[in-house]
C-alpha atoms as a PDB file:
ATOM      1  CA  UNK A   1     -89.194  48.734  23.257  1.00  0.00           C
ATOM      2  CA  UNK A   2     -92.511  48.325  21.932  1.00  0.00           C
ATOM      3  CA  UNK A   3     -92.588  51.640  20.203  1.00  0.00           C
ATOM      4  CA  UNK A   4     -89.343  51.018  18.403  1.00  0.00           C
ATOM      5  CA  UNK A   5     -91.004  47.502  16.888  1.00  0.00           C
ATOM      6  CA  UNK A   6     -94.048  49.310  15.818  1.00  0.00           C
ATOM      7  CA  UNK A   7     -92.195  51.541  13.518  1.00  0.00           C
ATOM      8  CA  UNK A   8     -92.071  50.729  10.162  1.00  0.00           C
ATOM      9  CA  UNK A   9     -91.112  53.715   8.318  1.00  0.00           C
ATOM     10  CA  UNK A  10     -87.609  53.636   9.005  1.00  0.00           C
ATOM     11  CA  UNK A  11     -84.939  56.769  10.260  1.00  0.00           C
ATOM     12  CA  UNK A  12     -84.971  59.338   7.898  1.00  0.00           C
ATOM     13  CA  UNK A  13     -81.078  59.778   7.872  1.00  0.00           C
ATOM     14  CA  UNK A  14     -79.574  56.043   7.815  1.00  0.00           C
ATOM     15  CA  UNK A  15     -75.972  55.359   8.017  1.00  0.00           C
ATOM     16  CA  UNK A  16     -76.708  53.780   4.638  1.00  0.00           C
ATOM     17  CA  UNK A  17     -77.657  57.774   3.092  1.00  0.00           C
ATOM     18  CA  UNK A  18     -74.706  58.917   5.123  1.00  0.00           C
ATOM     19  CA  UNK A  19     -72.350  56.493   3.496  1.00  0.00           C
ATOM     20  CA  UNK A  20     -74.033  57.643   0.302  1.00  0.00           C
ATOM     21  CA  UNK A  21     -73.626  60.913   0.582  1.00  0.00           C
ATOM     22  CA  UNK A  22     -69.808  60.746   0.630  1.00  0.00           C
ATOM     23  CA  UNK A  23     -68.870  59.859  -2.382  1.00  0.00           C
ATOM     24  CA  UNK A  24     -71.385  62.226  -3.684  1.00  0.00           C
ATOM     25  CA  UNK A  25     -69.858  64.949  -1.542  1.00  0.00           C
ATOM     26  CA  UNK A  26     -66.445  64.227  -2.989  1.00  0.00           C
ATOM     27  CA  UNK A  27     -67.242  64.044  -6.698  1.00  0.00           C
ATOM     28  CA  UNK A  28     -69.062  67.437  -6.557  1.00  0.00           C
ATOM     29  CA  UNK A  29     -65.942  68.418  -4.354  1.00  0.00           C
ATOM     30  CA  UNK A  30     -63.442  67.168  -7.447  1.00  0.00           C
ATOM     31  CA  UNK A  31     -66.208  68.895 -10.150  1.00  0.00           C
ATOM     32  CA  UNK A  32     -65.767  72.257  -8.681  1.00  0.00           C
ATOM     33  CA  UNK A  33     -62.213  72.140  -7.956  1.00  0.00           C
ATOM     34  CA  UNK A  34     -61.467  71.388 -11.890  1.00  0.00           C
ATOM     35  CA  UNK A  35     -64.462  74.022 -13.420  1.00  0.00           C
ATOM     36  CA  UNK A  36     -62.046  76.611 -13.715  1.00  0.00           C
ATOM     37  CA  UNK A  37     -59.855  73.948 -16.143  1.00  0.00           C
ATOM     38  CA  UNK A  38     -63.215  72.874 -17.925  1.00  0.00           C
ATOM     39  CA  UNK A  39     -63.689  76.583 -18.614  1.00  0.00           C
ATOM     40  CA  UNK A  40     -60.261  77.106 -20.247  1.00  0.00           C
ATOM     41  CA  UNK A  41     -60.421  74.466 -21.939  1.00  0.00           C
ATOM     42  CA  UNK A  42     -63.873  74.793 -23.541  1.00  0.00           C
ATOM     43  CA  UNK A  43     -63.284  79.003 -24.018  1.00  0.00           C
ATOM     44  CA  UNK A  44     -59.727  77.366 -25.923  1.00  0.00           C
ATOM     45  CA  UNK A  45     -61.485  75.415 -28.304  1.00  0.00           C
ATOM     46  CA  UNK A  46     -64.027  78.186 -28.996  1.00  0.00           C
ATOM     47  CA  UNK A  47     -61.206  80.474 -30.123  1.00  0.00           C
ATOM     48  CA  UNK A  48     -59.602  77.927 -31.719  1.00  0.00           C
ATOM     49  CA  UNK A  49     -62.494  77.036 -33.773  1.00  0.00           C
ATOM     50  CA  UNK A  50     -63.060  80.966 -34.406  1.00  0.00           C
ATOM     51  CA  UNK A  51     -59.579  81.338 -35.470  1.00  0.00           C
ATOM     52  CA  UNK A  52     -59.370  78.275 -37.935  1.00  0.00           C
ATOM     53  CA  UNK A  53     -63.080  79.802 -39.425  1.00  0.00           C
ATOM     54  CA  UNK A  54     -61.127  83.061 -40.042  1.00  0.00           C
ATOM     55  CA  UNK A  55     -57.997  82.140 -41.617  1.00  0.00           C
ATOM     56  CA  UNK A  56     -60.621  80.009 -43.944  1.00  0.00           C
ATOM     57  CA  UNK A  57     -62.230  83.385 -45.180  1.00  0.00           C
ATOM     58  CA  UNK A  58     -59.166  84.828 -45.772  1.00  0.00           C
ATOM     59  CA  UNK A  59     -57.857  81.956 -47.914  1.00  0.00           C
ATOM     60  CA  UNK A  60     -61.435  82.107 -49.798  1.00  0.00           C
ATOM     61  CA  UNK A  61     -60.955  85.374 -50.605  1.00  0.00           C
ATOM     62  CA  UNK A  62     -57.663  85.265 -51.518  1.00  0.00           C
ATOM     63  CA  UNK A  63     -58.054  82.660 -54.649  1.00  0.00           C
ATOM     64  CA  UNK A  64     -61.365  84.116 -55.021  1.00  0.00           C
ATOM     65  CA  UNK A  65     -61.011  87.817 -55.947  1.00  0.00           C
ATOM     66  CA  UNK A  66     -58.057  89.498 -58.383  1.00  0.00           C
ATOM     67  CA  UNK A  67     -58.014  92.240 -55.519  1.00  0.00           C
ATOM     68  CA  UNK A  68     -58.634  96.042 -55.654  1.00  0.00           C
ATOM     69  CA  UNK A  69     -57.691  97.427 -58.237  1.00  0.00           C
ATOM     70  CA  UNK A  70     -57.351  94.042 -60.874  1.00  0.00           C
ATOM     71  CA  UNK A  71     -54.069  94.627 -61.908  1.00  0.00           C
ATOM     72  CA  UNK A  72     -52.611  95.869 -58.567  1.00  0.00           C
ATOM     73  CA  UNK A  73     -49.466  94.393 -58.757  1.00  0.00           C
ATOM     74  CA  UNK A  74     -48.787  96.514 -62.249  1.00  0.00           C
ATOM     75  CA  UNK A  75     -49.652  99.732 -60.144  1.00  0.00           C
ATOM     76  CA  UNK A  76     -49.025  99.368 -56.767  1.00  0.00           C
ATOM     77  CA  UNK A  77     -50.409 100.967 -53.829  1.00  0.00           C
ATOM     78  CA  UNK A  78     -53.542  97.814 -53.661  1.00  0.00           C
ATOM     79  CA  UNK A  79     -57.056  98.762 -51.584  1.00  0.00           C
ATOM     80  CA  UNK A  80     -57.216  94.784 -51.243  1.00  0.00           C
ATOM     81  CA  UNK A  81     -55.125  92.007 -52.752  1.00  0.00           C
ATOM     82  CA  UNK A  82     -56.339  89.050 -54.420  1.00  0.00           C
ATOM     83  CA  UNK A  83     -54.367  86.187 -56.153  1.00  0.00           C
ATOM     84  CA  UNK A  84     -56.853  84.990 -58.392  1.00  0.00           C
ATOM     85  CA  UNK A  85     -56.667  85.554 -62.300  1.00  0.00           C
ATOM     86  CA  UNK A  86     -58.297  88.568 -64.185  1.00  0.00           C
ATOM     87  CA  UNK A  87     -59.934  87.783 -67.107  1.00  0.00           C
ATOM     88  CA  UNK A  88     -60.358  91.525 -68.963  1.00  0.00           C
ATOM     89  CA  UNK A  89     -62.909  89.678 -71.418  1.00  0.00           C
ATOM     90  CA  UNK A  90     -65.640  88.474 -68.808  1.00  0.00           C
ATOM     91  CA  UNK A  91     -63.925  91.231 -66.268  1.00  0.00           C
ATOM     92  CA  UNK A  92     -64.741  89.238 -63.555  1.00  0.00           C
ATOM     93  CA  UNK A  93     -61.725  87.294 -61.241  1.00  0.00           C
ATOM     94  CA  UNK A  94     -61.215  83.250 -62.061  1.00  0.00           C
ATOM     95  CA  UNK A  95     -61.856  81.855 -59.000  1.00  0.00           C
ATOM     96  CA  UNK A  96     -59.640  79.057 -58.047  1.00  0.00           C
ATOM     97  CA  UNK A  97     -56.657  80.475 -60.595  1.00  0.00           C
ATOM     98  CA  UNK A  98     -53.371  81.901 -59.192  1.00  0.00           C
ATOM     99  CA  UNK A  99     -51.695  84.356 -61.285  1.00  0.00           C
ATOM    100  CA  UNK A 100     -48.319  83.962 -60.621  1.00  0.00           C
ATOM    101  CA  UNK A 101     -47.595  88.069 -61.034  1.00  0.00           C
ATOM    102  CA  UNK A 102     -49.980  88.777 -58.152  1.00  0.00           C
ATOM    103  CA  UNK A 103     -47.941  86.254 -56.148  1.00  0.00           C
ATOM    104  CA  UNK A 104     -44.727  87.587 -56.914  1.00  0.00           C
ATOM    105  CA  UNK A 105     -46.400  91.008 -56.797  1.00  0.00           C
ATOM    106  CA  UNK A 106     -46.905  90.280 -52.747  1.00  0.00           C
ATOM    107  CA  UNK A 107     -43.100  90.922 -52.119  1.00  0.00           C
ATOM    108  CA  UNK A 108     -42.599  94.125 -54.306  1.00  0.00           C
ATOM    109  CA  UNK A 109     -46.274  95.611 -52.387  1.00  0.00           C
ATOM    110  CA  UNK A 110     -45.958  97.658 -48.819  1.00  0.00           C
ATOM    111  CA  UNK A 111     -47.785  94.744 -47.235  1.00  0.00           C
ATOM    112  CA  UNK A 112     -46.901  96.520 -44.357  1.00  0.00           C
ATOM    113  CA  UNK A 113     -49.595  99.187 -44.718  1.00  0.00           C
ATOM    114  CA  UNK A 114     -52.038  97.198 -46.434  1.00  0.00           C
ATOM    115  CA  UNK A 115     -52.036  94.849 -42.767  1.00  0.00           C
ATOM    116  CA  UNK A 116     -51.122  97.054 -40.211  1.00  0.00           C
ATOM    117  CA  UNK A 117     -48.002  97.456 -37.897  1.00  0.00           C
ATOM    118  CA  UNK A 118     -49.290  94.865 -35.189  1.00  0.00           C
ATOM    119  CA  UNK A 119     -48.207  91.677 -37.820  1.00  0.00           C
END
């Protein structure tokens, strides 16, 4: 009996750490049941984000360039479209400025070969 008075240090696995270790035990249990949902999620927004900066490059370049050639939808047959204006003065495309024959120009086109079969 007079061993167990003389020590002051304490047990080195209390009920008190037991009791703490539980909940511990059962949020890491609840983390690593729901990673695989953390994952998706996170890998969603990260192609979501990637898909939103694409579609915002192809809108750029849409009212940004007349397309290749300038007046493709006189001639047909485009290497790129591009809805912006010409101006044959500066020839250089006015960014910003729809010309409303290169948007009406977008149904007469084979947009079909210009985008590929998969759309």
């Amino acid at each position: 009996m007079r061993d167990l008075l003389s020590d002051r240090r304490g047990f080195a696995f209390s009920l008190d750490v037991l009791l703490a270790i539980i909940p511990l035990t059962i949020l890491l249990g609840m983390l690593a049941a729901d990673m695989d949902n953390i994952m998706y999620l996170t890998q969603s927004t990260v192609y979501q984000s990637s898909l939103d900066r694409q579609a915002s490059d192809v809108a750029d370049a849409l009212v940004e360039s007349s397309g290749i050639p300038p007046d493709w939808e006189q001639k047909g047959n485009p290497d790129s479209i591009g809805l912006a204006r010409y101006d044959p003065v500066r020839k250089i495309p006015q960014k910003n400025y729809l010309s409303p024959a290169k948007i009406a120009g977008i149904n007469t086109t084979n947009m079909g070969e210009l985008v590929g079969p998969e759309y």
